[in-house]
Protein backbone atom coordinates (compact mmCIF):
# COMPACT_ATOMS: atom_id res chain seq x y z
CA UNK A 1 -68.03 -141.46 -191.28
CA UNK A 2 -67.04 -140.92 -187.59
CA UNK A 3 -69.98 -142.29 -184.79
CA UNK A 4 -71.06 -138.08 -183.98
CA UNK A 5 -70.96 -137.84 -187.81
CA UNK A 6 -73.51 -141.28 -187.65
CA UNK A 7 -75.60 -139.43 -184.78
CA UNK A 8 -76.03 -136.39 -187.10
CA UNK A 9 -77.90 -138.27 -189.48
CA UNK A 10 -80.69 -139.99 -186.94
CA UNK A 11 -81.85 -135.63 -187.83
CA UNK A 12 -85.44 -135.58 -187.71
CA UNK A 13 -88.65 -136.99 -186.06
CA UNK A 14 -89.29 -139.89 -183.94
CA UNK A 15 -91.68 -141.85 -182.17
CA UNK A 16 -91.79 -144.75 -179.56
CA UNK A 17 -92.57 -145.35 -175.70
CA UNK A 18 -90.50 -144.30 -172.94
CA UNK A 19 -90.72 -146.32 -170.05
CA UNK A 20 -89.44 -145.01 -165.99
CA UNK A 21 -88.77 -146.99 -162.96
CA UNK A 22 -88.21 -145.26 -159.85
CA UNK A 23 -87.23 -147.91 -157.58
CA UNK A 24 -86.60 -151.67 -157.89
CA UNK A 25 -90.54 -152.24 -156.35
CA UNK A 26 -91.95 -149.57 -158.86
CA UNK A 27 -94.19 -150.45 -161.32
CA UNK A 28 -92.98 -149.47 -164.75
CA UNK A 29 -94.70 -146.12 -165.95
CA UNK A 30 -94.93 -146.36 -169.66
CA UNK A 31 -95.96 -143.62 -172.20
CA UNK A 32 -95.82 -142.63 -175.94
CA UNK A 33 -92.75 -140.21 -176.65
CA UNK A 34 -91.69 -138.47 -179.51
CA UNK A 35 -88.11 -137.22 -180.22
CA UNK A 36 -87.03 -134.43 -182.74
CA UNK A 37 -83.01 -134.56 -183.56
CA UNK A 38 -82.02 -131.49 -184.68
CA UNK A 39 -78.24 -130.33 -186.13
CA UNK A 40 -77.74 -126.63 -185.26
CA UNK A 41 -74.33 -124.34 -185.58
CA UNK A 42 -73.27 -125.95 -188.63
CA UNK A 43 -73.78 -129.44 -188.09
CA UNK A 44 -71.48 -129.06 -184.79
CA UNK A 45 -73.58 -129.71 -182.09
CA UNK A 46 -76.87 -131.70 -181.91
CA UNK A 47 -79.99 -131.02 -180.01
CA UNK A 48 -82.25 -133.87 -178.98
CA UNK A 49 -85.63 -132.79 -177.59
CA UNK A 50 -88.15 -135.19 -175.80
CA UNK A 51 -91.49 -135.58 -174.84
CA UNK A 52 -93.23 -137.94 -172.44
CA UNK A 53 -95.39 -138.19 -169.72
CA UNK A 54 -95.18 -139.12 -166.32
CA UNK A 55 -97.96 -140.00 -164.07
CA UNK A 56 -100.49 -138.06 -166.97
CA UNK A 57 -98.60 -135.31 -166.85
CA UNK A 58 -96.65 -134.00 -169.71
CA UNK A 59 -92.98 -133.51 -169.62
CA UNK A 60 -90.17 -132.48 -171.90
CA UNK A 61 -86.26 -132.21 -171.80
CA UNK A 62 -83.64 -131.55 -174.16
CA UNK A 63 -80.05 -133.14 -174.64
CA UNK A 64 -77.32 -130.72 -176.47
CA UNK A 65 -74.46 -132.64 -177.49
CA UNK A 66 -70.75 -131.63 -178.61
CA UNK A 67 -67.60 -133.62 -179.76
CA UNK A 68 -64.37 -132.84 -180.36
CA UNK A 69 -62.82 -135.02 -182.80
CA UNK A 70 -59.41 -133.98 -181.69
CA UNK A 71 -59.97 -135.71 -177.85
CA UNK A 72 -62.42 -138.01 -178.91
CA UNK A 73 -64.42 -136.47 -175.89
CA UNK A 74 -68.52 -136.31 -176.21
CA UNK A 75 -70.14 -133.37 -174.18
CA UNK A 76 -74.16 -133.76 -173.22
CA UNK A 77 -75.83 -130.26 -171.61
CA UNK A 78 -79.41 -132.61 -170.46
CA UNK A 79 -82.00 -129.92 -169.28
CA UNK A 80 -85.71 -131.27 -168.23
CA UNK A 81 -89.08 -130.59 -166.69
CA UNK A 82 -88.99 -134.07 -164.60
CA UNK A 83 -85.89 -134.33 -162.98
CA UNK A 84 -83.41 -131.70 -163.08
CA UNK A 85 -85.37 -128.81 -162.16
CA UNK A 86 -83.82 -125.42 -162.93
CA UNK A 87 -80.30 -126.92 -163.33
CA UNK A 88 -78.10 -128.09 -166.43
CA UNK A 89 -76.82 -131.77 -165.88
CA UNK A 90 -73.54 -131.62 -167.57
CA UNK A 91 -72.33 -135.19 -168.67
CA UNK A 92 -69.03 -136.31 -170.61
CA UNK A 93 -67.89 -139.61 -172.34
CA UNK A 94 -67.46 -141.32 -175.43
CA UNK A 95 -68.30 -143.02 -178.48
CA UNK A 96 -68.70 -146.67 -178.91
CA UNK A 97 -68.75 -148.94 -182.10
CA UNK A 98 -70.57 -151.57 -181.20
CA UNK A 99 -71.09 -152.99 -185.23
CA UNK A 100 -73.70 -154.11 -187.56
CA UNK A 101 -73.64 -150.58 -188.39
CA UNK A 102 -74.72 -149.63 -184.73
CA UNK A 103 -72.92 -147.14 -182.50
CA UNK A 104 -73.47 -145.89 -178.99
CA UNK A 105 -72.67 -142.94 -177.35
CA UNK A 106 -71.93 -143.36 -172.92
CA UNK A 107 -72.08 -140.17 -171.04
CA UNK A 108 -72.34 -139.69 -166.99
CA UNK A 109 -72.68 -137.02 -164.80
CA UNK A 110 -73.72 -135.98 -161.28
CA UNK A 111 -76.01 -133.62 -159.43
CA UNK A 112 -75.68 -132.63 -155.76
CA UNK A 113 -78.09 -134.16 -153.14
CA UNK A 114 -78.09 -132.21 -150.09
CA UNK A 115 -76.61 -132.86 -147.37
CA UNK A 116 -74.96 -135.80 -148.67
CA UNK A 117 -72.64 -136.93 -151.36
CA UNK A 118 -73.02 -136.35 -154.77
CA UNK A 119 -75.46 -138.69 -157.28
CA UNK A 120 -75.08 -139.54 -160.99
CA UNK A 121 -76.45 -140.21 -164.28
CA UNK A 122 -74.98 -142.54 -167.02
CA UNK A 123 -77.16 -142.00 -170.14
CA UNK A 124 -76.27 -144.15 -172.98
CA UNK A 125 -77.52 -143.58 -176.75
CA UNK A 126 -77.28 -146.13 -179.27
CA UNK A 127 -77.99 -145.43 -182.72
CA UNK A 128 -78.47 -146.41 -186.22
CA UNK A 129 -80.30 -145.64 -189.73
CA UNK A 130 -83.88 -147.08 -187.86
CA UNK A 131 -83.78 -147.26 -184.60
CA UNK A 132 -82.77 -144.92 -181.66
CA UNK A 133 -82.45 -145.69 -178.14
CA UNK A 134 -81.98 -143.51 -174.86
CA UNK A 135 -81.28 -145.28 -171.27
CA UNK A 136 -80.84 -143.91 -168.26
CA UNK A 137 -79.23 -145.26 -164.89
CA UNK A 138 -79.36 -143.07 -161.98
CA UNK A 139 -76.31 -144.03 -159.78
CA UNK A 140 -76.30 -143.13 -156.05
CA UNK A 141 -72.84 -142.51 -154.10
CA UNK A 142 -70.75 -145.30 -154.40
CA UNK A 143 -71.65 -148.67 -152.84
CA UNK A 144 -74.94 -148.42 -153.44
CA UNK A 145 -77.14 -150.06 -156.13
CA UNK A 146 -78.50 -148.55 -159.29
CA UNK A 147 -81.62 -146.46 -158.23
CA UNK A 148 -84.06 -145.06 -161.23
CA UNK A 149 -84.10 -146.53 -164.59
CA UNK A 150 -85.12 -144.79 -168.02
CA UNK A 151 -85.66 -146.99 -171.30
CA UNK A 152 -86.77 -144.91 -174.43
CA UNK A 153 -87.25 -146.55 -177.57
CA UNK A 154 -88.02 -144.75 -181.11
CA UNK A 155 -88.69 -145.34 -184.46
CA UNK A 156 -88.52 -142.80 -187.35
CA UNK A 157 -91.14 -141.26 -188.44
């Protein structure tokens, strides 16, 4: 079994906390989250959707993930109501083994900031039978430090 074929199976529900820093000097906002992984088109893409809260308010997002086999090339379409407005964040990268039956899939993309330079996202999933974990590092233009942290962990349900 390939590491997408290994992501296919975490299908179905899942709960645990998600947890955001903004900023270095942030407190951590924590909350309960809840995660339903979902095959669709035959088992050739995967849908991830997510829901948390921020501040009390609730929010939701959705990861849609590809790979070809052939390149060995992971595609992430990340769409939510927190951060990326009324845009698609389209992220690339790769699977990982990282063993004892865990793998990890490492994807990063960018948005524009205006006027400046561009920023980025590296979201890295990591993955077994029990356990699922999303984080998220938002990366400024380079030469600057990591700015905005996202830990989610879940259980099954």
């Amino acid at each position: 079994m390939d590491e997408f074929q290994a992501l296919l199976e975490c299908e179905g529900n899942w709960t645990g906390s998600n947890r955001i820093q903004t900023t270095p000097t942030d407190t951590i906002q924590e909350s309960i989250s809840r995660l339903a992984v979902t095959p669709i088109l035959n088992r050739t893409f995967l849908r991830i959707d997510q829901e948390w809260s921020w501040e009390g308010q609730p929010q939701s997002g959705s990861f849609l993930i590809g790979y070809s086999r052939q390149s060995k090339q992971a595609t992430v379409h990340w769409i939510d109501s927190w951060h990326n407005g009324v845009r698609v964040m389209p992220l690339v990268g790769a699977f990982e083994n990282t063993g004892q039956g865990k793998c990890m899939l490492v994807v990063n993309g960018t948005f524009p900031v205006e006027p400046g330079l561009d920023w980025g996202w590296r979201i890295t999933f990591q993955f077994n039978g029990a356990q699922l974990k999303i984080d998220m590092v938002c990366l400024p233009p380079e030469g600057f430090p990591e700015l905005g942290w996202v830990w989610s962990e879940f259980q099954r349900i």
